[in-house]
Every structure is written in structure tokens, then in C-alpha cells.
Protein backbone atom coordinates (compact mmCIF):
# COMPACT_ATOMS: atom_id res chain seq x y z
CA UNK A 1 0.00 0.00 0.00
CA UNK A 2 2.61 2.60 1.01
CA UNK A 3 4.77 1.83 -2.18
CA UNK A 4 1.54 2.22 -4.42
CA UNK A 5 1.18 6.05 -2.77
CA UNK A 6 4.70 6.26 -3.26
CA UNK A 7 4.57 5.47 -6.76
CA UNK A 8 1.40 7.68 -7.26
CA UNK A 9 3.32 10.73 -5.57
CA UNK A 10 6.33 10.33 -7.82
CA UNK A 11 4.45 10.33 -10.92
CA UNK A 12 2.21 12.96 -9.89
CA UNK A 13 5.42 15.11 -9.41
CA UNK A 14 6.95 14.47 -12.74
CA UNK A 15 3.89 14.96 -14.31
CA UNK A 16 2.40 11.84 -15.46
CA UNK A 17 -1.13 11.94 -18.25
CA UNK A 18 -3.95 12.76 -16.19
CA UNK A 19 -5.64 9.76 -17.73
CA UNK A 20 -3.10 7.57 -16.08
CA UNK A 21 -3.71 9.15 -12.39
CA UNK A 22 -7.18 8.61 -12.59
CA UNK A 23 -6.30 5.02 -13.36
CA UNK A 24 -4.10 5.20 -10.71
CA UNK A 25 -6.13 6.58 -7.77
CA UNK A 26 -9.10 3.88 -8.80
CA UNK A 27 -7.25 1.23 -7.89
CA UNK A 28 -5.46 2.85 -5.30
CA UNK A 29 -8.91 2.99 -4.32
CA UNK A 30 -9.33 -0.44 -4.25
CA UNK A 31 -6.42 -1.15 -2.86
CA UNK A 32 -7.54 1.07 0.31
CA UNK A 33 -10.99 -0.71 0.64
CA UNK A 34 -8.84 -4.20 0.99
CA UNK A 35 -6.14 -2.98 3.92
CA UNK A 36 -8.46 -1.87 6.14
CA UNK A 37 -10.69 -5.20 5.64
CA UNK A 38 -7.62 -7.27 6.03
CA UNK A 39 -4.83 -5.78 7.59
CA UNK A 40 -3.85 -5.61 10.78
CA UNK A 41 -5.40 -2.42 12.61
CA UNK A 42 -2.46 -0.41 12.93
CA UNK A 43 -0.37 -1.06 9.76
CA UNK A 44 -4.00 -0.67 8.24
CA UNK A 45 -4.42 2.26 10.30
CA UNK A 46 -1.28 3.88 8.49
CA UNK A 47 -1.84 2.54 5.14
CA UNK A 48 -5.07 3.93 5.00
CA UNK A 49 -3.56 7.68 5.99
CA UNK A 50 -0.75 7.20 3.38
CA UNK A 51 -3.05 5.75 0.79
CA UNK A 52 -6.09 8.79 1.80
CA UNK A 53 -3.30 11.36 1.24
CA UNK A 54 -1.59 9.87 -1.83
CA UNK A 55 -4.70 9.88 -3.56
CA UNK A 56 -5.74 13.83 -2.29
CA UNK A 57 -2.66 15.16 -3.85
CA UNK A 58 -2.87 13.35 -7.05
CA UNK A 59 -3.71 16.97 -8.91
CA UNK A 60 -0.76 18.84 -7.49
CA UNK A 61 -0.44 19.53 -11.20
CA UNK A 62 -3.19 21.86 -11.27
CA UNK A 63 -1.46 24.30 -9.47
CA UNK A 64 1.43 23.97 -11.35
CA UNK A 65 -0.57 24.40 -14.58
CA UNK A 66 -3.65 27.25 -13.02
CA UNK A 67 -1.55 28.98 -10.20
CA UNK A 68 -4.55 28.33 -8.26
CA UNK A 69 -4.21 27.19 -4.45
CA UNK A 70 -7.43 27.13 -4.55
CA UNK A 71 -8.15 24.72 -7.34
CA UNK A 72 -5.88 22.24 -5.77
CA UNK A 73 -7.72 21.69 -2.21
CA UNK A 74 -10.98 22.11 -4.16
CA UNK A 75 -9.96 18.74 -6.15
CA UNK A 76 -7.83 17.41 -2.85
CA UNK A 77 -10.90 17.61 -1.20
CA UNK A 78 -13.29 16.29 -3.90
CA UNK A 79 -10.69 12.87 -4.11
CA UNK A 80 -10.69 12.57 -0.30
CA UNK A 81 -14.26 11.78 0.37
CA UNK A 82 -13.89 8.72 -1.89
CA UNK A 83 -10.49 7.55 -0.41
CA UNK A 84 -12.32 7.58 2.93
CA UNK A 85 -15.41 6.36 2.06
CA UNK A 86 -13.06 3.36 0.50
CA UNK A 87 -11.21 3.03 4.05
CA UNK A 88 -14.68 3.02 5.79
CA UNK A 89 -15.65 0.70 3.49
CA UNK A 90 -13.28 -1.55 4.56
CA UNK A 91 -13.68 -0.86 8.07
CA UNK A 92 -17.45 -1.91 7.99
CA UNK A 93 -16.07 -5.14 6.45
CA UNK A 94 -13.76 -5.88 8.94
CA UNK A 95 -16.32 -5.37 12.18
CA UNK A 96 -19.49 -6.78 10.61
CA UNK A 97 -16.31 -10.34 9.89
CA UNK A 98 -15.39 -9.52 14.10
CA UNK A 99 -19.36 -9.60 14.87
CA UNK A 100 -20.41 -12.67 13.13
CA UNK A 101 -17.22 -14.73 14.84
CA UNK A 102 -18.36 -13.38 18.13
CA UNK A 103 -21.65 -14.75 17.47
CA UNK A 104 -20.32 -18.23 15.75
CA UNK A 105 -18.58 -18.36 19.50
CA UNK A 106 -21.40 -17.66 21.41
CA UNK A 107 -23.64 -19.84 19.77
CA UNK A 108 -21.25 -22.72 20.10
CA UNK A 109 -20.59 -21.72 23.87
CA UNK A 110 -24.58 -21.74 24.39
CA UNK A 111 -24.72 -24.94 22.49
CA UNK A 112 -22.03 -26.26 24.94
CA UNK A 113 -23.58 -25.37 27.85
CA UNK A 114 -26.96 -26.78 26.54
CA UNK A 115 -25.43 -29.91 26.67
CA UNK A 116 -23.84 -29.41 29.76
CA UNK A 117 -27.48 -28.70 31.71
CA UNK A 118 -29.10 -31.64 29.64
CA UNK A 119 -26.07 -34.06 30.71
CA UNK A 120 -26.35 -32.94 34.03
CA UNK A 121 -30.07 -32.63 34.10
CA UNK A 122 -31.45 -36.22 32.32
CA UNK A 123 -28.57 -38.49 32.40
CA UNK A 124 -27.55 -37.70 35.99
CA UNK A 125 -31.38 -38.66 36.82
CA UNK A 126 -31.46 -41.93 35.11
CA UNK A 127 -27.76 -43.24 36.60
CA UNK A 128 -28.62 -42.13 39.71
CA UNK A 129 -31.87 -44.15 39.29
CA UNK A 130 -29.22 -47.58 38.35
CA UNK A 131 -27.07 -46.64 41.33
CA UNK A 132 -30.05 -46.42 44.35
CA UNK A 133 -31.58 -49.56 42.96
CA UNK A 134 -28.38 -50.95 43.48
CA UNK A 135 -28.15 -50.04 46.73
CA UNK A 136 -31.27 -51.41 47.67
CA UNK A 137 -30.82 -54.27 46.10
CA UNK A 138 -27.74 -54.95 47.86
CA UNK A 139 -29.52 -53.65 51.52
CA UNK A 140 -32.00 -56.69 50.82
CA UNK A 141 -29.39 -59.09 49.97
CA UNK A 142 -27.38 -57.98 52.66
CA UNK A 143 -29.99 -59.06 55.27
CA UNK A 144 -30.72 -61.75 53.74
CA UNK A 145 -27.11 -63.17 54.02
CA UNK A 146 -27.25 -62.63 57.67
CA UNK A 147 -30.01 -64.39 57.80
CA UNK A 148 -29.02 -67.62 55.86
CA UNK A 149 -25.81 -67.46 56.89
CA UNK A 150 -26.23 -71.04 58.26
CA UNK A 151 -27.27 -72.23 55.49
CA UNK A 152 -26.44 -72.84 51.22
CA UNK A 153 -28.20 -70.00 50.27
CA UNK A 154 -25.91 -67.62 51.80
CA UNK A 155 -23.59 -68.17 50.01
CA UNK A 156 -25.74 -67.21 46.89
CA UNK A 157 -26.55 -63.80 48.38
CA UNK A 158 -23.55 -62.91 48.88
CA UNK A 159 -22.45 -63.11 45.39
CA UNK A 160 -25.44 -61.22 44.31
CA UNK A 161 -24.38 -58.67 46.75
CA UNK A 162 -21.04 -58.73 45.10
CA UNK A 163 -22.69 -58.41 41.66
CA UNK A 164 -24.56 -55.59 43.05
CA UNK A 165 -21.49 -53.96 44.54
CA UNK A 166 -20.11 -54.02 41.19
CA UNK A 167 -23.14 -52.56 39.73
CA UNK A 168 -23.17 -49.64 42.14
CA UNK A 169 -19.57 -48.63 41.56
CA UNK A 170 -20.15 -48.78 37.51
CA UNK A 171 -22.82 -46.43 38.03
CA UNK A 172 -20.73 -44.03 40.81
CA UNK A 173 -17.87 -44.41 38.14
CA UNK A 174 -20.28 -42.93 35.36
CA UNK A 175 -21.40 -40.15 37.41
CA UNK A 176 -17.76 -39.07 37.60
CA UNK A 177 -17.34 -39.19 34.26
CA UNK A 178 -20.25 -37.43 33.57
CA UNK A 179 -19.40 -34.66 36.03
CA UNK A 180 -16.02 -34.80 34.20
CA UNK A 181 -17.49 -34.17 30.88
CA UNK A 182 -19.98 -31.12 32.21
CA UNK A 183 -16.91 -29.42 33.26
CA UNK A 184 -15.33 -29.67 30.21
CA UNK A 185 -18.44 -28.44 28.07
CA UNK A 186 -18.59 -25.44 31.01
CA UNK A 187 -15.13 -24.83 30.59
CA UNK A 188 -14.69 -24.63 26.75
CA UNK A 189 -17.81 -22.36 26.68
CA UNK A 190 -26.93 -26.71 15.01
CA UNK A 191 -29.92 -27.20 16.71
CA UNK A 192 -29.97 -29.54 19.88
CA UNK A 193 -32.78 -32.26 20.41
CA UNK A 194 -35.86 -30.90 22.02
CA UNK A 195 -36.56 -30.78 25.58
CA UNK A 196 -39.52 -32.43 26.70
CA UNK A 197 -41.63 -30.61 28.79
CA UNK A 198 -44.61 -31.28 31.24
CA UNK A 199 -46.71 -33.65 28.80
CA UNK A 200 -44.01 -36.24 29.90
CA UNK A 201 -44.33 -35.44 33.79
CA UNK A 202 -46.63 -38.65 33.96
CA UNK A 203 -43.88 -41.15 32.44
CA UNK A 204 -41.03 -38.92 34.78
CA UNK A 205 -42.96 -40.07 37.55
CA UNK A 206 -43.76 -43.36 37.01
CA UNK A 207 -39.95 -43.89 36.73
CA UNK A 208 -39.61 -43.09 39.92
CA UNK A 209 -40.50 -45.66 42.59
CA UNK A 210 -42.75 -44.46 44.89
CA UNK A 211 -43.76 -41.44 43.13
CA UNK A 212 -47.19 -39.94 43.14
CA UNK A 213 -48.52 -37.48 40.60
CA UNK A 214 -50.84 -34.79 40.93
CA UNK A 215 -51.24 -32.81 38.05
CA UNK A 216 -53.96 -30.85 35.90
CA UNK A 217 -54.01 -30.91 32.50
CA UNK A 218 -55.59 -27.67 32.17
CA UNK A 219 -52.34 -26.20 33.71
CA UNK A 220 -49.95 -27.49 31.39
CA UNK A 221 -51.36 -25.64 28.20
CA UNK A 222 -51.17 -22.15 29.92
CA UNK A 223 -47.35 -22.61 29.80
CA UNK A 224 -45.37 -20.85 27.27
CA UNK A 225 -42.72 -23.54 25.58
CA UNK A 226 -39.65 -21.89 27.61
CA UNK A 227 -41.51 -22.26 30.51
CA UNK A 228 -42.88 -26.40 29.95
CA UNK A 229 -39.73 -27.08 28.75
CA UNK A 230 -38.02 -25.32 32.32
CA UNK A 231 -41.05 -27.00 34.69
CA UNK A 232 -39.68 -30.52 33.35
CA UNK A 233 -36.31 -29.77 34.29
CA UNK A 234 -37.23 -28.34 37.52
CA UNK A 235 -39.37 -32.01 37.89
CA UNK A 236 -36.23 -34.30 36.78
CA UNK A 237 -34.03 -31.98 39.42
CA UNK A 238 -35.79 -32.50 42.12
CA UNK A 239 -36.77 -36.19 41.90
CA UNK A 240 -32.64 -36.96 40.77
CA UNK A 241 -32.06 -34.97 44.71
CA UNK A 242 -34.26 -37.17 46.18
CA UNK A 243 -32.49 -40.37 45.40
CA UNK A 244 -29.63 -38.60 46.22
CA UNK A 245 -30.27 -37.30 49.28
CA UNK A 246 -33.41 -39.02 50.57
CA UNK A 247 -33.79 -42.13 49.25
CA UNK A 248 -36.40 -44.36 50.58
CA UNK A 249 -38.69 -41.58 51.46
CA UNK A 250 -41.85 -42.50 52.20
CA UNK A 251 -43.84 -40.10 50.08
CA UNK A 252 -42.58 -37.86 46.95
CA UNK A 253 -45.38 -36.00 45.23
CA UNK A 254 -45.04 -34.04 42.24
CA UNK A 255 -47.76 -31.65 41.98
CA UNK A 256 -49.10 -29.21 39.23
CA UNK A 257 -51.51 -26.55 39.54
CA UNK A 258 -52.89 -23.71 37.93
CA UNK A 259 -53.72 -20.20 40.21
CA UNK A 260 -54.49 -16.95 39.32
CA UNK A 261 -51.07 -16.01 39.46
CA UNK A 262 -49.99 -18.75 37.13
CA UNK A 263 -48.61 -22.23 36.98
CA UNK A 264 -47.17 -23.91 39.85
CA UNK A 265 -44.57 -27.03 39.69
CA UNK A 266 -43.91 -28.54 43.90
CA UNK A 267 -41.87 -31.75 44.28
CA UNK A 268 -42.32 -32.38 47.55
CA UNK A 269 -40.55 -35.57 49.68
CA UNK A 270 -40.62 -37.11 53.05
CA UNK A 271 -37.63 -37.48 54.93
CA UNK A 272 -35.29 -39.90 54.14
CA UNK A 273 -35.66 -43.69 56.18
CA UNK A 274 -32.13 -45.05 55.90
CA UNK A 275 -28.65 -43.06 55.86
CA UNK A 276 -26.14 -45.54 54.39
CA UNK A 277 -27.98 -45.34 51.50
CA UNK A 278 -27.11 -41.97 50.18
CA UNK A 279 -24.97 -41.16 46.81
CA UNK A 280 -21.93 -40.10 47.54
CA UNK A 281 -21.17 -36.68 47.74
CA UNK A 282 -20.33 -35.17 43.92
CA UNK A 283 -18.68 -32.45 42.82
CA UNK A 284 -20.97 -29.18 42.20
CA UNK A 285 -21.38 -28.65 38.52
CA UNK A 286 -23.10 -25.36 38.76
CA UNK A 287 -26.27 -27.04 36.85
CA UNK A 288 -28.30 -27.87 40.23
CA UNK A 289 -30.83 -25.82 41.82
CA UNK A 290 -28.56 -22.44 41.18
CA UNK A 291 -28.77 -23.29 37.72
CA UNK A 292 -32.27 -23.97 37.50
CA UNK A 293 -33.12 -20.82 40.11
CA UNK A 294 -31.05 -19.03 36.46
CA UNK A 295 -33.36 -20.56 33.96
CA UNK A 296 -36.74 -20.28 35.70
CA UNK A 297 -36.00 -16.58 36.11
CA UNK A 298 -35.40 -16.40 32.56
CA UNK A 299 -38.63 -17.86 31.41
CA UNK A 300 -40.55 -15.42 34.40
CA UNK A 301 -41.12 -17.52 37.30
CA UNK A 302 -39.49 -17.91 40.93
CA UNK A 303 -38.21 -20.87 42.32
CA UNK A 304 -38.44 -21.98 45.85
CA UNK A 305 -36.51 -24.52 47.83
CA UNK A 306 -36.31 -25.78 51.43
CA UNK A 307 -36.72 -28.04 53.98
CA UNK A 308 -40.71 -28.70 55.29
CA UNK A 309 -41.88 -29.12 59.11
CA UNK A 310 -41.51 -32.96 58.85
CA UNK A 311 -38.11 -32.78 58.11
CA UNK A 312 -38.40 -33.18 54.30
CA UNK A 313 -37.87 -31.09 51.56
CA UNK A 314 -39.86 -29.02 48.77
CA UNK A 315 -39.43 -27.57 45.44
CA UNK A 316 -41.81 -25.26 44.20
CA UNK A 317 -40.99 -23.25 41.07
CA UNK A 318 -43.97 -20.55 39.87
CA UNK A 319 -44.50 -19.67 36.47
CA UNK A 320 -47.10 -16.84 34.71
CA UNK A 321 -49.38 -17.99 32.14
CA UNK A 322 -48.96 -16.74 28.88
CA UNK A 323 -50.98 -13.79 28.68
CA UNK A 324 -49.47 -12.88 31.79
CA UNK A 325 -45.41 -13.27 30.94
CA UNK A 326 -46.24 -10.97 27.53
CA UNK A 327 -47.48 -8.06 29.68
């Protein structure tokens, strides 16, 4: 760029056809357009003040030629405005190229993170579900073995607790790996597969052992998709805690209602009847309640959570119909 001025200035000083400086200053033109869409900001910052005054002085010969100061800056000045209209040009280029790879990033950070929270909220729910089974499987067996210890069949029990032990650190071994992975996606932050929402509460529940549902239909259709969609995840959250940290509760109920201030989601569970059972203690991914507390705020509701006078625990998470969310 700097040698094309250059060159330009030169000729212009030894008084080169004016049908070759116009040819000249067009493509120096051109020229200026493509270093400030490509080159570096400061070397294009310089080229482009080289380049904007090499082609303003292009009809020094004018006052050579006229004896008119005048006539030259009218010109100068006439030659500018394209020369930075060109550099502009190129400048628009260059952020509108920054702005769409911001946005590239962001949408593959939010994609990330998408399938952090679904990792995190479905597949945590469904190992966790293998891993308590286990448990209780092996609590059974357990006393059973003591039982017939006396006897042949003891000896059977014991190897299904073994099988069962097995089992249970398999599924302990994929929650690590899971938690692993949801770092991973959290750290590095195409359409992902649809969320389901409240319309598969019923199946949700009758996953879970000892589950009770209490829903209205009505309900469900007064939430907007963000919101169903959120309500589910609230649901699977709250059940996967309960097998984590109460499991063999006497009572969960899941609960949906419609009020005058909206739709309301409550999990609510008994208090826990055994304490060797519990999950081990995982690593906090940041996609629990504080994570879901994020994401019903975002679709308009409030989210509750806390322990209840009989020493369980509820989650309650409030969302505005539709008409009222658009107000």
C-alpha cells in the first residue's frame, strides 16, 4: 500500500497523463478498501492515511498548470471523500467479519452449555436411578445373608451382593465421568434435540418408585414452551435430589396446579428412612438448583426450595401464564 502512494506521488510530481492518475487513484482505491478489511489495525491504520493522502494530492499539477491554491484543495478535497469512504468501506467489512465470529462463538458456547445442563439434568437422573436400585438391592441381599448365613443359600446372596457392589460402583464411576465431561463443556464455553416438557411429567414419575402425581391438565397448556420445557427440568431436578439425598422416602409428590397467578410445579418428599444409602457426595457442577433458580427466572417464574416441618424437603418453582409473561 505505502509503495503504491509512493509510486502515485512520484508520478504525480513528474507529471504523469492525467488519464493515467485517474487510473491510478481507482485502484489505489481499491487497494484502500482491501487494507483496512484485512490488515492488521495499525499497519491498516497507516496505510489507509498514506493511501487517503496519496490519492488527495494526485492533482498537485493543477497548481502547477492554473496557479490556483485554490483549485488544488478544491480537487484534494473532492478525491478525499472517496479515499475515505473506500477506508470506511473496509472498516465496515472488517467489524461486521469480528461480529459474526463473536456470534459463531457464542452460539457454540450456548450450544455447549446446553449440553452441559441436559447431561447434568437427564442423564444424571437416570444413573442415579441404576445406582439407588443398586443399593437397595444390595440392603436386601445384605440381610438376607445374615439371615441364611447357616445355610447354602448364603452363600448365593452374597455373590449377588457382590454383583450388586459391582453394579453400584459402575454407576458411581459414570457419574464421575459425567461430572467430568460437564466441566469440560462449562469450561470450553446446530440445533440440539428438544426438551420435553410437562406432557411427559406422567412417564417422569412413574420412573420413579414411589412417586405420586398430581397434576392438571388444564395447567400445562397455559405454559409458554420456555416455561414447559423449564417446569420438566425443575421435575427431573428434584426427583434426581431425592435419590440422592433421601432415598427411601416415604412419600414424593409431584404436583401441578394452575392459580391466578400462574402455573405452579412442587416436588415435595418425606424425609429420608435409611442413611447408608445416600450417593456419595459429587462435585458441584453449577447445573443444580442455582442453575435452575437461572433458567426459571429467565422464562418469568421464581423458584423456591427448602426443607418442610416434617423434616423433608420441597421444590416449588412458579410460572405466569402466557398472557401474563407478555405483559
Amino acid at each position: 500500500m505505502a509503495s503504491a502512494a509512493l509510486a502515485g506521488l512520484t508520478a504525480t510530481v513528474l507529471g504523469a497523463p492525467a488519464k493515467w492518475l485517474l487510473v491510478w487513484a481507482g485502484l489505489l482505491l481499491v487497494l484502500l478498501a482491501l487494507v483496512a478489511r484485512w490488515s492488521p489495525v495499525r499497519s491498516g491504520t497507516v496505510a489507509g492515511v498514506l493511501g487517503v493522502v496519496a490519492v488527495s494530492v494526485w492533482p498537485v499539477p493543477l497548481v502547477w498548470e492554473t496557479g490556483s491554491w485554490l483549485d488544488f484543495c478544491g480537487v484534494a478535497g473532492f478525491w478525499a471523500l472517496p479515499a475515505l469512504g473506500a477506508a470506511l468501506a473496509g472498516g465496515y467489512l472488517r467489524r461486521q467479519s469480528a461480529r459474526m465470529a463473536l456470534a459463531l462463538r457464542d452460539a457454540r458456547r450456548d450450544q455447549q452449555l446446553e449440553l452441559a445442563r441436559d447431561l447434568h439434568d437427564f442423564v444424571a437422573h437416570d444413573v442415579s436411578a441404576i445406582v439407588v436400585q443398586a443399593q437397595a438391592a444390595r440392603f436386601v441381599a445384605e440381610q438376607d445373608s445374615e439371615l441364611d448365613s447357616g445355610h447354602d443359600s448364603g452363600q448365593g446372596a452374597r455373590q449377588v451382593v457382590r454383583a450388586l457392589e459391582r453394579i453400584e460402583a459402575a454407576g458411581l464411576s459414570a457419574l464421575a465421568s459425567m461430572d467430568r465431561t460437564v466441566h469440560a463443556l462449562q469450561d470450553a464455553a446446530g440445533p440440539t434435540t428438544p426438551v420435553p416438557g410437562l406432557a411427559r411429567l406422567p412417564e417422569l414419575v412413574e420412573r420413579f418408585e414411589g412417586g405420586a402425581l398430581d397434576a392438571d391438565a388444564v395447567a400445562v397448556s397455559e405454559l409458554s414452551r420456555e416455561a414447559d420445557t423449564t417446569a420438566y427440568r425443575v421435575a427431573v431436578e428434584a426427583l434426581t435430589n431425592v435419590r440422592r439425598h433421601a432415598p427411601g422416602a416415604a412419600v414424593v409428590r409431584v404436583a401441578v396446579r394452575r392459580s391466578g397467578t400462574g402455573t405452579e410445579l412442587t416436588v415435595t418428599n418425606s424425609a429420608a428412612r435409611r442413611s447408608g444409602g445416600r450417593l456419595p457426595r459429587r462435585r458441584r457442577s453449577g447445573t443444580g438448583l442455582a442453575g435452575l433458580r437461572a433458567r426459571v427466572e429467565a422464562a418469568g417464574g421464581t423458584l423456591w426450595a427448602g426443607a418442610v416441618e416434617d423434616g423433608g424437603w420441597r421444590v416449588s418453582a412458579l410460572f405466569p401464564a402466557q398472557e401474563n409473561a407478555a405483559r
